[in-house]
N, C-alpha and C. Protein backbone atom coordinates (compact mmCIF):
# COMPACT_ATOMS: atom_id res chain seq x y z
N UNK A 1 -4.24 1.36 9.42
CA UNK A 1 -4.70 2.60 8.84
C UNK A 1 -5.83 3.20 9.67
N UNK A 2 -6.25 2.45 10.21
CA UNK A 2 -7.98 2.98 11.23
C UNK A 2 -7.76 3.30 12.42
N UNK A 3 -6.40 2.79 12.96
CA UNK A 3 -6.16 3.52 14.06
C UNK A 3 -4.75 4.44 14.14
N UNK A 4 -4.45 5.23 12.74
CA UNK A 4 -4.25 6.32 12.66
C UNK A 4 -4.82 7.41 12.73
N UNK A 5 -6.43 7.11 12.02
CA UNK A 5 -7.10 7.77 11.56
C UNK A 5 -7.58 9.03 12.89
N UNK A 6 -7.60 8.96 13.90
CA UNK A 6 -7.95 10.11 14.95
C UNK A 6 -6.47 11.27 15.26
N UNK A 7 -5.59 10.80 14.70
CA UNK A 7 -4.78 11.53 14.74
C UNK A 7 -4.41 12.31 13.64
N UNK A 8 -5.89 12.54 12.58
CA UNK A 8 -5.78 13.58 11.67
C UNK A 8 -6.50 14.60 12.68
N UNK A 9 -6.91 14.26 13.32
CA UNK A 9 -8.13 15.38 14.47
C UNK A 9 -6.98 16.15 14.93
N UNK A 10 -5.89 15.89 15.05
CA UNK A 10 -4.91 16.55 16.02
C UNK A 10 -3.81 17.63 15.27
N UNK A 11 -3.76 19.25 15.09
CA UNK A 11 -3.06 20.10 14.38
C UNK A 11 -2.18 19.70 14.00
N UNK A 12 -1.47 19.39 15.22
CA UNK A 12 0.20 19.08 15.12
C UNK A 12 0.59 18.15 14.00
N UNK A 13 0.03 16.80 14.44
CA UNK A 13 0.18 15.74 14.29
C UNK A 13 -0.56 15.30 12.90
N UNK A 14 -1.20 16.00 12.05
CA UNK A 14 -2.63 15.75 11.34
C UNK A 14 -1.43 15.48 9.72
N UNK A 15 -0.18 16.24 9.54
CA UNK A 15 -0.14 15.71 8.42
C UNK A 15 1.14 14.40 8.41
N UNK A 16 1.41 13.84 9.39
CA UNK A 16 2.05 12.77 10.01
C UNK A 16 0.93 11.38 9.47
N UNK A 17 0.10 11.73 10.32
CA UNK A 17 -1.11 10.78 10.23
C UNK A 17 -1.59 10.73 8.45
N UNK A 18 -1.74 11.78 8.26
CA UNK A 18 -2.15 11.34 6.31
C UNK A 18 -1.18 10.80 6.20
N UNK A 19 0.50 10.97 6.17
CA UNK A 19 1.16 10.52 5.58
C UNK A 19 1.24 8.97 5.88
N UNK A 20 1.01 8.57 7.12
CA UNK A 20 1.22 7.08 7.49
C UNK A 20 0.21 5.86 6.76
N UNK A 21 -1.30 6.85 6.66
CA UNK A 21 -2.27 6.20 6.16
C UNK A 21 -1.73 5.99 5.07
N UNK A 22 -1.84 7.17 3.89
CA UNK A 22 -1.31 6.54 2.30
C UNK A 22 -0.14 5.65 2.44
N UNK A 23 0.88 5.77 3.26
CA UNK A 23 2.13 4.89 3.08
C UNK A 23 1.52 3.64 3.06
N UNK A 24 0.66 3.80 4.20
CA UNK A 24 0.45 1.87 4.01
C UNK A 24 -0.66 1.66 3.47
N UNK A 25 -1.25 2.46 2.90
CA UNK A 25 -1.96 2.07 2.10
C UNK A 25 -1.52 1.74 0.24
N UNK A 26 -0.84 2.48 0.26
CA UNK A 26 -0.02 2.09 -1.25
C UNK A 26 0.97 1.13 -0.84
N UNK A 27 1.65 0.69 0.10
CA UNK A 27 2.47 -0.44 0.16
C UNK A 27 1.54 -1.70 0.38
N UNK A 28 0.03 -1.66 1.26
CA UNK A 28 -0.52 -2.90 0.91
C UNK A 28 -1.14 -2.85 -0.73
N UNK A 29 -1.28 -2.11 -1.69
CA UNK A 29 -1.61 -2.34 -3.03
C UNK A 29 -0.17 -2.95 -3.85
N UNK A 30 0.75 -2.19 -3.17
CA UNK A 30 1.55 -2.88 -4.10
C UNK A 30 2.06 -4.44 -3.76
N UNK A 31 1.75 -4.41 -2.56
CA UNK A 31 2.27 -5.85 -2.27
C UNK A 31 1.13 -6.87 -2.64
N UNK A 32 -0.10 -6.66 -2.34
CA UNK A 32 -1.17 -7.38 -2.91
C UNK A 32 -1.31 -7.41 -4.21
N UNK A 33 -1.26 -6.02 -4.85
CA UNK A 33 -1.67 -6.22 -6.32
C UNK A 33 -0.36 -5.95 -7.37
N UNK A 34 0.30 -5.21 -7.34
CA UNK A 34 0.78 -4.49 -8.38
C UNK A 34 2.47 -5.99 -8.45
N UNK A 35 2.88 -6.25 -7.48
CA UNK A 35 4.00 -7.47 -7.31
C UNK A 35 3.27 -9.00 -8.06
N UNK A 36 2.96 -9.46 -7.27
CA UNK A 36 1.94 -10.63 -8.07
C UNK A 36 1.77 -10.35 -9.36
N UNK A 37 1.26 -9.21 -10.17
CA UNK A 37 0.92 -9.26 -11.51
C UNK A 37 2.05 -9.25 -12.32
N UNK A 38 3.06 -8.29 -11.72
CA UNK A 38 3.99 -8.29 -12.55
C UNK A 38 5.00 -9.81 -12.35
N UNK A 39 5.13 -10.82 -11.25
CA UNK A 39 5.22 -11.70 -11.15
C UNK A 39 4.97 -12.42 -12.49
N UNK A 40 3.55 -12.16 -12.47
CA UNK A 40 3.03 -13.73 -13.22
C UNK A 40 3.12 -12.83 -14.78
N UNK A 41 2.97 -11.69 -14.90
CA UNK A 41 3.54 -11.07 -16.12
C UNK A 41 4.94 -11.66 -16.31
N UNK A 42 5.86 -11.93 -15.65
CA UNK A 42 7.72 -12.32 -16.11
C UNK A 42 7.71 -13.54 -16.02
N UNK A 43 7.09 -14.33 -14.98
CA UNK A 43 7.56 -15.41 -14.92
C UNK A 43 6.57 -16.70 -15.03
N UNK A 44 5.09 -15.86 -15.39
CA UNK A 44 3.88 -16.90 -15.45
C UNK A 44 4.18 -17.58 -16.77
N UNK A 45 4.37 -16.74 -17.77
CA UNK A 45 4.06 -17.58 -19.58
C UNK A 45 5.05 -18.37 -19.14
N UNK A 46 6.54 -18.08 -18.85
CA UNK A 46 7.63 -18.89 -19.06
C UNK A 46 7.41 -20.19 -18.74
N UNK A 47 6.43 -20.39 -17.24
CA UNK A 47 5.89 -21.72 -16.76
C UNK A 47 4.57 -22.60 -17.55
N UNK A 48 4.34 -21.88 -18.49
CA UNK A 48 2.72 -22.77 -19.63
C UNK A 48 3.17 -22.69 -20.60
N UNK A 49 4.33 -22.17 -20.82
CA UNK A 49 4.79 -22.64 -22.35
C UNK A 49 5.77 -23.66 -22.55
């Protein structure tokens, strides 16, 4: 994401670059956070009960 970031400086190229940042920035949340929870949301109780 940080070394997208100079290629918002650039006209052309400036809404390429937002778009790449949020992409990976919502694909590392969902892979860090939002997968895991719902993980252990389906399949955590089934394993302590």
């Amino acid at each position: 994401m940080l070394t997208a970031w100079p290629i918002t400086l650039d006209p052309i190229f400036s809404g390429l670059a937002w778009v790449l940042i949020f992409g990976l920035f919502v694909s590392t949340v969902f892979t860090l956070v939002v997968i895991p929870v719902v993980y252990y949301m389906v399949y955590g109780r089934r394993a302590t009960s």
